[in-house]
C-alpha atoms as a PDB file:
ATOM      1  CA  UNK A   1      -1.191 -14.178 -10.962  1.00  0.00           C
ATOM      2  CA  UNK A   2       1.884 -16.182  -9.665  1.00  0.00           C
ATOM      3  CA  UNK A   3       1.879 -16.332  -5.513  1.00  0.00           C
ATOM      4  CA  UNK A   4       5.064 -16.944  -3.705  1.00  0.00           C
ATOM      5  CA  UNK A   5       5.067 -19.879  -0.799  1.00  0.00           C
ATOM      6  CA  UNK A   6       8.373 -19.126   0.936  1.00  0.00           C
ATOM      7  CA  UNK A   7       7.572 -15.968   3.411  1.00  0.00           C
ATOM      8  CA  UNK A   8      10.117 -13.299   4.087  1.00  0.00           C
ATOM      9  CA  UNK A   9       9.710  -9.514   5.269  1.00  0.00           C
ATOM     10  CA  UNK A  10       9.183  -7.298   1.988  1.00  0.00           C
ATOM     11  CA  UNK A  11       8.685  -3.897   1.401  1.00  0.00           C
ATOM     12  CA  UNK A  12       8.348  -2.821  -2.573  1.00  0.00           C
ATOM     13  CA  UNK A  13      10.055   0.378  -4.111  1.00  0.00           C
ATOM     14  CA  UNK A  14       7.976   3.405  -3.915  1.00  0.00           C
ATOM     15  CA  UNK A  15       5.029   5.093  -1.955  1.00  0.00           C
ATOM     16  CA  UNK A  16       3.554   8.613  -2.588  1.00  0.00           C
ATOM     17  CA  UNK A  17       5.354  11.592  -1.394  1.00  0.00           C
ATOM     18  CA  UNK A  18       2.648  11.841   1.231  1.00  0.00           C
ATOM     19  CA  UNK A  19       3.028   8.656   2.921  1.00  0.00           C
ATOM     20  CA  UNK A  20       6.615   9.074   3.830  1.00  0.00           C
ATOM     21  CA  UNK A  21       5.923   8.711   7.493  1.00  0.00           C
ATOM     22  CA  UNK A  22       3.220   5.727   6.734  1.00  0.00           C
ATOM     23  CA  UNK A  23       4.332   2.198   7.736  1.00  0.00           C
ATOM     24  CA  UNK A  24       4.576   0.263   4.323  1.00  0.00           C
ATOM     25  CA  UNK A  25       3.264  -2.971   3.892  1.00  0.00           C
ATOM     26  CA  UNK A  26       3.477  -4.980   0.630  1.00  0.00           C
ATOM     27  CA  UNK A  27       0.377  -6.802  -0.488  1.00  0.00           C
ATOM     28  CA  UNK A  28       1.458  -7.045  -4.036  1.00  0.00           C
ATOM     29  CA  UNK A  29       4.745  -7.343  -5.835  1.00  0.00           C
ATOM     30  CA  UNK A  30       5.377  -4.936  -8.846  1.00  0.00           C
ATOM     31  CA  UNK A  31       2.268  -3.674 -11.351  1.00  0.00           C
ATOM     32  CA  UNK A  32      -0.132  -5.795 -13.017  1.00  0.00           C
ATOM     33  CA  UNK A  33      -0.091  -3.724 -16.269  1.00  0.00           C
ATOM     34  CA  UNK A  34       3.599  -2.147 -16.205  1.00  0.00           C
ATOM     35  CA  UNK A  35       2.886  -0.763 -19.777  1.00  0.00           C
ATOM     36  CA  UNK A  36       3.178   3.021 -19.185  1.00  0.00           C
ATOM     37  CA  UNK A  37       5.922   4.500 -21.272  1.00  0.00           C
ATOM     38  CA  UNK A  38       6.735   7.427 -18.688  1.00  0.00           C
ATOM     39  CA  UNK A  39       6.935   4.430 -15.709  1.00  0.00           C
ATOM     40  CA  UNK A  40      10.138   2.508 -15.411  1.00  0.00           C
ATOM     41  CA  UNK A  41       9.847   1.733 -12.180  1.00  0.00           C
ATOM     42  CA  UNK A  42       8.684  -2.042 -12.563  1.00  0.00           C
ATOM     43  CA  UNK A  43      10.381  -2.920 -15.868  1.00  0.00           C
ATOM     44  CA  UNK A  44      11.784  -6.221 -16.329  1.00  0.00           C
ATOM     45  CA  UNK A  45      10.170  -7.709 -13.183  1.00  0.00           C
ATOM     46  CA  UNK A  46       7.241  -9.724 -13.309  1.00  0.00           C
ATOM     47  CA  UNK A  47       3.616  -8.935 -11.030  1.00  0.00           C
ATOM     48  CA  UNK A  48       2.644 -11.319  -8.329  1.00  0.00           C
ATOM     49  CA  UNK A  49       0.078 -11.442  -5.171  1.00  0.00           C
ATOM     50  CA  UNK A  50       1.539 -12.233  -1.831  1.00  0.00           C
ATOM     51  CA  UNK A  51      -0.508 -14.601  -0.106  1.00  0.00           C
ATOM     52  CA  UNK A  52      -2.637 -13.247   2.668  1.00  0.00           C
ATOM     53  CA  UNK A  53      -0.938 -15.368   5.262  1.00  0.00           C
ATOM     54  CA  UNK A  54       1.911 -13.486   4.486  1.00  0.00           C
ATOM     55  CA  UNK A  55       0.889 -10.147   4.435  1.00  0.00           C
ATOM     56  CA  UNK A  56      -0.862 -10.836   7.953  1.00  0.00           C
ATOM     57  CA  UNK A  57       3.057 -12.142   9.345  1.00  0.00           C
ATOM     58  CA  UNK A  58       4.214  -8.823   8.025  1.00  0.00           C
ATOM     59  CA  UNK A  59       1.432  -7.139  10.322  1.00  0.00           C
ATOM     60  CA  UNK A  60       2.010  -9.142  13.554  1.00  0.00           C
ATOM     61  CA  UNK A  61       6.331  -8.717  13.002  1.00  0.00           C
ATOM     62  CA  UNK A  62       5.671  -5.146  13.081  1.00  0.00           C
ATOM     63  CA  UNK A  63       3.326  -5.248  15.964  1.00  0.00           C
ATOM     64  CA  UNK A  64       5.725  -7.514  17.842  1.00  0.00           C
ATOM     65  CA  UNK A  65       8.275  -4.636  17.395  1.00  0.00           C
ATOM     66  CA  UNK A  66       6.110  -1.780  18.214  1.00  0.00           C
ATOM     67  CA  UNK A  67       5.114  -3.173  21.428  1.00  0.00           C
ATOM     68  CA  UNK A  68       8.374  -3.376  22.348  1.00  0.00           C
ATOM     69  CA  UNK A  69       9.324   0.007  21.309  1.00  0.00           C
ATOM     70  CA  UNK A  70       6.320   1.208  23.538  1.00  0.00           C
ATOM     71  CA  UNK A  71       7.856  -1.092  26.255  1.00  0.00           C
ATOM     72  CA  UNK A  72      11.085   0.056  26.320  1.00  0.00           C
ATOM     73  CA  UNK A  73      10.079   3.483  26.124  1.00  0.00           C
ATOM     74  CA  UNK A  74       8.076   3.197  29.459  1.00  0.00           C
ATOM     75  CA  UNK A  75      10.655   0.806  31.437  1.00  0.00           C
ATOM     76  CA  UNK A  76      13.218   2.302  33.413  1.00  0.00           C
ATOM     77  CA  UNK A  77      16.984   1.849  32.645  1.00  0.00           C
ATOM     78  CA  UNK A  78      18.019  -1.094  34.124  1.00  0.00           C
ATOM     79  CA  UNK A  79      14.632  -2.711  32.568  1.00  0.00           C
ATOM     80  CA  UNK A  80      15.270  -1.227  29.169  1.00  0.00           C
ATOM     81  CA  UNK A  81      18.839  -2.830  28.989  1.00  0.00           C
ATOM     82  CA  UNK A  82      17.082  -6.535  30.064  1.00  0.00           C
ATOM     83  CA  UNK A  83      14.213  -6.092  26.737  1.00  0.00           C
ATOM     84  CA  UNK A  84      17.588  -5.061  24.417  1.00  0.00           C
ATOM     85  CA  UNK A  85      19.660  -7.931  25.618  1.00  0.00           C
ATOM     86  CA  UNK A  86      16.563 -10.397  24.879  1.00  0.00           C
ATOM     87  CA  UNK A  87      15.722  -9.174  21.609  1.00  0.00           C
ATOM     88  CA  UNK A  88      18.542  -7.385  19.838  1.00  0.00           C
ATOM     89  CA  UNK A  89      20.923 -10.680  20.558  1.00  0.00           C
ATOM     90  CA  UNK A  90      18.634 -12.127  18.613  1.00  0.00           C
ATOM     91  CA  UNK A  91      18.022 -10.200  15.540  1.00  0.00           C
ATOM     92  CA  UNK A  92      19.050 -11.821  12.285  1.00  0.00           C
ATOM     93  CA  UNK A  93      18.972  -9.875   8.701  1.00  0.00           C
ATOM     94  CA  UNK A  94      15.390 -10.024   8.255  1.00  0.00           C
ATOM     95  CA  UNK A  95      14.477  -9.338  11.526  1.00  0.00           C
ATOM     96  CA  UNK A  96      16.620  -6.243  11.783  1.00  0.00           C
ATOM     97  CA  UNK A  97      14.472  -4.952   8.661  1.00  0.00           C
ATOM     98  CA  UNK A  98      11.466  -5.265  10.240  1.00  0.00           C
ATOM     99  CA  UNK A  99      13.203  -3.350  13.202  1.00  0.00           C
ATOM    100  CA  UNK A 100      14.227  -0.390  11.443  1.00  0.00           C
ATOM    101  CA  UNK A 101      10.759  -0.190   9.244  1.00  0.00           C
ATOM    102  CA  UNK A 102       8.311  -0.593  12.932  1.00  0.00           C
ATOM    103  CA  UNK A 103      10.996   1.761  14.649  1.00  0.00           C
ATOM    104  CA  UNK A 104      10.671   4.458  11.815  1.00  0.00           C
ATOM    105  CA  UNK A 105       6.743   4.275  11.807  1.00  0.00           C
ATOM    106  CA  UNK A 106       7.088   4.038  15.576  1.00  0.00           C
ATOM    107  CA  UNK A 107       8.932   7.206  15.523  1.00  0.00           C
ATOM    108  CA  UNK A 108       6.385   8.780  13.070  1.00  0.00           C
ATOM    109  CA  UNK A 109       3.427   7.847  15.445  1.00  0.00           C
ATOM    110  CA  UNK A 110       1.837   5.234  13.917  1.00  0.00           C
ATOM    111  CA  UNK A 111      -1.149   6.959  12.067  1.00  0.00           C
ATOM    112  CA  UNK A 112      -0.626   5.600   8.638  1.00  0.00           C
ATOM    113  CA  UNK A 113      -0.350   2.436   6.604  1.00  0.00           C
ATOM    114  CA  UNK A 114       0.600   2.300   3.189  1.00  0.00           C
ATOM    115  CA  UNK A 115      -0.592  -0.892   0.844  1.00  0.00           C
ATOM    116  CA  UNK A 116       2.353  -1.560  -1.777  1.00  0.00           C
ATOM    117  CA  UNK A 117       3.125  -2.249  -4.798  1.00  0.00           C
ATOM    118  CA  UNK A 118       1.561  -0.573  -7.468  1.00  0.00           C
ATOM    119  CA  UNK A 119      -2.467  -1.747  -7.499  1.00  0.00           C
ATOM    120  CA  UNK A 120      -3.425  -3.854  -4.292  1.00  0.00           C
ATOM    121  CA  UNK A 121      -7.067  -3.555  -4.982  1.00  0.00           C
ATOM    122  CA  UNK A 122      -6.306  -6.016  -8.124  1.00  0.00           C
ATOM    123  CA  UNK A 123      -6.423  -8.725  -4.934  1.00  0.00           C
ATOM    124  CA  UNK A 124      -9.559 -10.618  -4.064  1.00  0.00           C
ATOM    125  CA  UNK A 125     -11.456  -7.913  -2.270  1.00  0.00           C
ATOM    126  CA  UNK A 126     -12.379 -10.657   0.631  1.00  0.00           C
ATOM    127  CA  UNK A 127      -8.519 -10.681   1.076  1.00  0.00           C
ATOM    128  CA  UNK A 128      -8.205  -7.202   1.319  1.00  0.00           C
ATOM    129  CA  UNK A 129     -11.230  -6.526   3.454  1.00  0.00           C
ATOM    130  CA  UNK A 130      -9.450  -9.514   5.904  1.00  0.00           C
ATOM    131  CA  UNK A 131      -6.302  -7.177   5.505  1.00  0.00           C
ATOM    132  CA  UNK A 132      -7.438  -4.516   6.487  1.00  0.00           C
ATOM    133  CA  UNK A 133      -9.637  -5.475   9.311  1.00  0.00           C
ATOM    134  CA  UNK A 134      -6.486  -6.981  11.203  1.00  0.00           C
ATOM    135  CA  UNK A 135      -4.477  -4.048  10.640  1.00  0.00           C
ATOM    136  CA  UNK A 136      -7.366  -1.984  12.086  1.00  0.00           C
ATOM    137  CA  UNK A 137      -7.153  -5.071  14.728  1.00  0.00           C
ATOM    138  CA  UNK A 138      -3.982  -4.647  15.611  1.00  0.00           C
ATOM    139  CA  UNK A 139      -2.996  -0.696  15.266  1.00  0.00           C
ATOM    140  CA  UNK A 140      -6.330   0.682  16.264  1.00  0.00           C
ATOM    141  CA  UNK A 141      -4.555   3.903  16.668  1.00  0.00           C
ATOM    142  CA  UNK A 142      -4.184   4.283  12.803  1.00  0.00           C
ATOM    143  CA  UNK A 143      -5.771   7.216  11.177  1.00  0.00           C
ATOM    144  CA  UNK A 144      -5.630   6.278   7.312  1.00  0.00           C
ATOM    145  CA  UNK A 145      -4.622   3.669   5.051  1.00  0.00           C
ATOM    146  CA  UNK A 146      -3.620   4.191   1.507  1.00  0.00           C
ATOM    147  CA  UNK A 147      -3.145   2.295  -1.368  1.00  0.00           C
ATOM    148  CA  UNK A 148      -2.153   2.545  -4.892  1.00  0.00           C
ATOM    149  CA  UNK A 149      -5.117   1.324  -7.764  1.00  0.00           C
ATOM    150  CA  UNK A 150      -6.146   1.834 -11.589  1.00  0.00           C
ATOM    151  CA  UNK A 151      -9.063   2.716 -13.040  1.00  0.00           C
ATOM    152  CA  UNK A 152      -9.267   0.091 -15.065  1.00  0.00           C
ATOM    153  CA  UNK A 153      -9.056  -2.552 -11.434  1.00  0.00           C
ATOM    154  CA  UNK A 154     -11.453   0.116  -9.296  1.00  0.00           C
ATOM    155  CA  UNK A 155     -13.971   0.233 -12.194  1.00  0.00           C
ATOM    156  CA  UNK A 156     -14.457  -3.519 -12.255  1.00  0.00           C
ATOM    157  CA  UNK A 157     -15.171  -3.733  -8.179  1.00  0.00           C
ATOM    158  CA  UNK A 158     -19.110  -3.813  -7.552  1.00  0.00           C
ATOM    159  CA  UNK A 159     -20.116  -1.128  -5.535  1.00  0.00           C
ATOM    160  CA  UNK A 160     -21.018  -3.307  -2.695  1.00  0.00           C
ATOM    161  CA  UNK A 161     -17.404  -4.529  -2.617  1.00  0.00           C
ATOM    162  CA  UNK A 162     -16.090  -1.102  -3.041  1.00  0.00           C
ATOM    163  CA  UNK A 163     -18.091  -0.095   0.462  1.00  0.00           C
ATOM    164  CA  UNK A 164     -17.016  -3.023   1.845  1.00  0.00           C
ATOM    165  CA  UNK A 165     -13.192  -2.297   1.724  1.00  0.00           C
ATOM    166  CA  UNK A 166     -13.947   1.634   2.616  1.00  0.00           C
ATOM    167  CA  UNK A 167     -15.948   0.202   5.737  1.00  0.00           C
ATOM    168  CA  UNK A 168     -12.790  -1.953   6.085  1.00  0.00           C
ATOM    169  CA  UNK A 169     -10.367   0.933   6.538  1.00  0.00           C
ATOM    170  CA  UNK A 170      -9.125   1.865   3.318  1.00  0.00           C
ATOM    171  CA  UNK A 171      -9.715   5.695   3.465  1.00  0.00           C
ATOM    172  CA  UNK A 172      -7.548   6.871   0.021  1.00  0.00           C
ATOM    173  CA  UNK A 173      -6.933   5.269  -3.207  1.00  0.00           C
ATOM    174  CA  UNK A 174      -4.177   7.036  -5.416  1.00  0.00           C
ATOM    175  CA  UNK A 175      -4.989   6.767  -9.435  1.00  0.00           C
ATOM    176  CA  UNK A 176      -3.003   8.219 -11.386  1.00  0.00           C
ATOM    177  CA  UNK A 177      -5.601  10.193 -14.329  1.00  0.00           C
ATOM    178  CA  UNK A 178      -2.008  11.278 -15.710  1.00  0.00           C
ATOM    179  CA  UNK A 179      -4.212  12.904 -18.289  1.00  0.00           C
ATOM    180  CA  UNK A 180      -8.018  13.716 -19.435  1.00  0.00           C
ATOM    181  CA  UNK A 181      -7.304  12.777 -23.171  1.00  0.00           C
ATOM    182  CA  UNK A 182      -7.831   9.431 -24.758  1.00  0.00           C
ATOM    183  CA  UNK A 183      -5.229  10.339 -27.286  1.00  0.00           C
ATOM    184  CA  UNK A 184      -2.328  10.595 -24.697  1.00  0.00           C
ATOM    185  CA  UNK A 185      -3.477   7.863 -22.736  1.00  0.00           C
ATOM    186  CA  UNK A 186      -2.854   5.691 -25.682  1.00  0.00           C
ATOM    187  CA  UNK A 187       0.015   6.871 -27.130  1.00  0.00           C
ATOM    188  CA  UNK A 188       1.566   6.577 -23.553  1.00  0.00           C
ATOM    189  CA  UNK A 189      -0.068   3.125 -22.805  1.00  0.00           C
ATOM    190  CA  UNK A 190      -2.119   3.858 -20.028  1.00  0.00           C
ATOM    191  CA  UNK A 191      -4.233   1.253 -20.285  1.00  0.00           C
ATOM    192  CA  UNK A 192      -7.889   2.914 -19.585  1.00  0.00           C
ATOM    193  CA  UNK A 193      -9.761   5.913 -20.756  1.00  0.00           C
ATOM    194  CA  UNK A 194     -10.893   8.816 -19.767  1.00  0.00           C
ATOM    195  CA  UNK A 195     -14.395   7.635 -19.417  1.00  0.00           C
ATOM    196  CA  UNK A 196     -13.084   5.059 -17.461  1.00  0.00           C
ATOM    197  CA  UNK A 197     -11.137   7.345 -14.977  1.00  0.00           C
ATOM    198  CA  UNK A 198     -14.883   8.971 -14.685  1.00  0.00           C
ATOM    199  CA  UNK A 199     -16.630   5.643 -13.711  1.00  0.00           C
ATOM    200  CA  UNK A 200     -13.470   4.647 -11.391  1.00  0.00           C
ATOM    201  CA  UNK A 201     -13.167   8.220  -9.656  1.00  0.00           C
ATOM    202  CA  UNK A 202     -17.012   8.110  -8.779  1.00  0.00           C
ATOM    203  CA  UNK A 203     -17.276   4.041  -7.690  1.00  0.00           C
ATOM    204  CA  UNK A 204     -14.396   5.730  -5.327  1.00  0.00           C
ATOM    205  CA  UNK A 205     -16.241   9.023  -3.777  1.00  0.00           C
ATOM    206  CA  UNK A 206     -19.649   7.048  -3.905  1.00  0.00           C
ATOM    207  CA  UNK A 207     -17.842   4.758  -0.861  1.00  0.00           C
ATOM    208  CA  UNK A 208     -16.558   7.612   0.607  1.00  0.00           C
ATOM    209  CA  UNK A 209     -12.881   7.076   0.013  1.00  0.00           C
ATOM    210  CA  UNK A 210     -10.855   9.824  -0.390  1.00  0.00           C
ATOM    211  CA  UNK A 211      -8.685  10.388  -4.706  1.00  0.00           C
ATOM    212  CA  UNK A 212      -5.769  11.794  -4.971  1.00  0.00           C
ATOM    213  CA  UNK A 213      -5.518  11.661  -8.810  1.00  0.00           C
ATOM    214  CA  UNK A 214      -1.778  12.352  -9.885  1.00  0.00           C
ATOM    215  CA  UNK A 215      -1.777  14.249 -13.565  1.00  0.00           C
ATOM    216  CA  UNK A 216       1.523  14.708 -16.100  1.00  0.00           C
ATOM    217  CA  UNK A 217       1.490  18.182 -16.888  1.00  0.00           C
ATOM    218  CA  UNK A 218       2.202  18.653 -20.885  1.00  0.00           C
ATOM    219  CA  UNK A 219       2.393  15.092 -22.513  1.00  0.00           C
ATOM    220  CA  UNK A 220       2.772  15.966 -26.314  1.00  0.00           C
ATOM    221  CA  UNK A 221       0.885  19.547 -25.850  1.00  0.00           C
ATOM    222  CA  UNK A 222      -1.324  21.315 -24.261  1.00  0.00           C
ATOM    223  CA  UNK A 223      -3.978  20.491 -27.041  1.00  0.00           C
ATOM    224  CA  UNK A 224      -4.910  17.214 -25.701  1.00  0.00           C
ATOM    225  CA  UNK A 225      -5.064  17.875 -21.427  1.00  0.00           C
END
């Protein structure tokens, strides 16, 4: 797994329909297996980790801006006008994406956190636990935070490490099951079985995390669901 040493402000490509008023915050770049012939999403681009030092800027350039937002939303005009001059004068490219990404979530009351890209549990779970504990740090307001995983990356987490991250604040894990037949999920590349889905989908419920498990309805008939 290549990791990146330059920082700058990301946020990756997709999120679940559900999280569309979540703040999203990139802890991986792309998809560790990006096999699935029905997923063209990460084609052509190549997975990475961001480093956790990263990740944790990410949390404290949103916070900056939130604070702000909650600032300006309490000061009176004359006040409000002083906290624009000082900080929109200021804003450069990057900084005016973090803006518009804290001021949407800001908007949408700040309950939810989305973990991008495609698997983030694939990470060092001592990372992720220190993710998510400064999040919690920082936004103890937020309600749930969501992430993207496999079965095959859930399935190889101990159980003790599994609790750890739920006791962390990860409270739902997407994996996509697409399908309950071994014969689809290799003739679309999935990767895993459905044996494996079985052993993920309980390590998950076991720590009391909530699964959302995405299917594709009729992939080559109805034989093989």
């Amino acid at each position: 797994m290549k990791e990146c040493t330059d920082y700058a402000y990301e946020v990756g490509p997709i999120r679940p329909p559900s999280e569309a008023a979540s703040l999203l915050l990139r802890v991986t770049r792309n998809c560790p297996w990006n096999r699935c012939k029905f997923c063209g999403v990460y084609k052509k681009t190549r997975f990475s980790v961001r480093p956790k030092e990263h990740v944790l800027k990410d949390i404290d350039s949103i916070k900056m801006w939130t604070d702000w937002l909650k600032a300006a939303e309490a000061a009176g005009a004359q006040e409000r006008k002083g906290l624009a001059e000082r900080f929109f004068n200021k804003l450069d490219e990057e900084q005016s994406w973090v803006y518009s990404s804290a001021a949407h979530w800001y908007r949408n009351g700040m309950k939810s956190v989305f973990l991008q890209d495609s698997d983030s549990l694939v990470i060092k779970p001592d990372d992720l636990v220190d993710i998510l504990t400064y999040i919690r740090k920082q936004f103890p307001e937020i309600e749930r935070i969501t992430s993207y995983s496999r079965s095959e990356t859930v399935a190889r987490i101990s159980d003790e490490n599994m609790k750890r991250i739920a006791d962390a604040g990860l409270n739902r894990i997407h994996i996509g099951m697409e399908t309950g037949s071994n014969v689809v999920l290799k003739l679309v590349d999935k990767g895993t079985t459905k044996e494996k889905h079985i052993i993920a989908g309980r390590k998950v419920k076991a720590a009391g995390i909530e699964l959302p498990v995405p299917v594709i309805p009729g992939p080559v008939s109805y034989t093989h669901l």
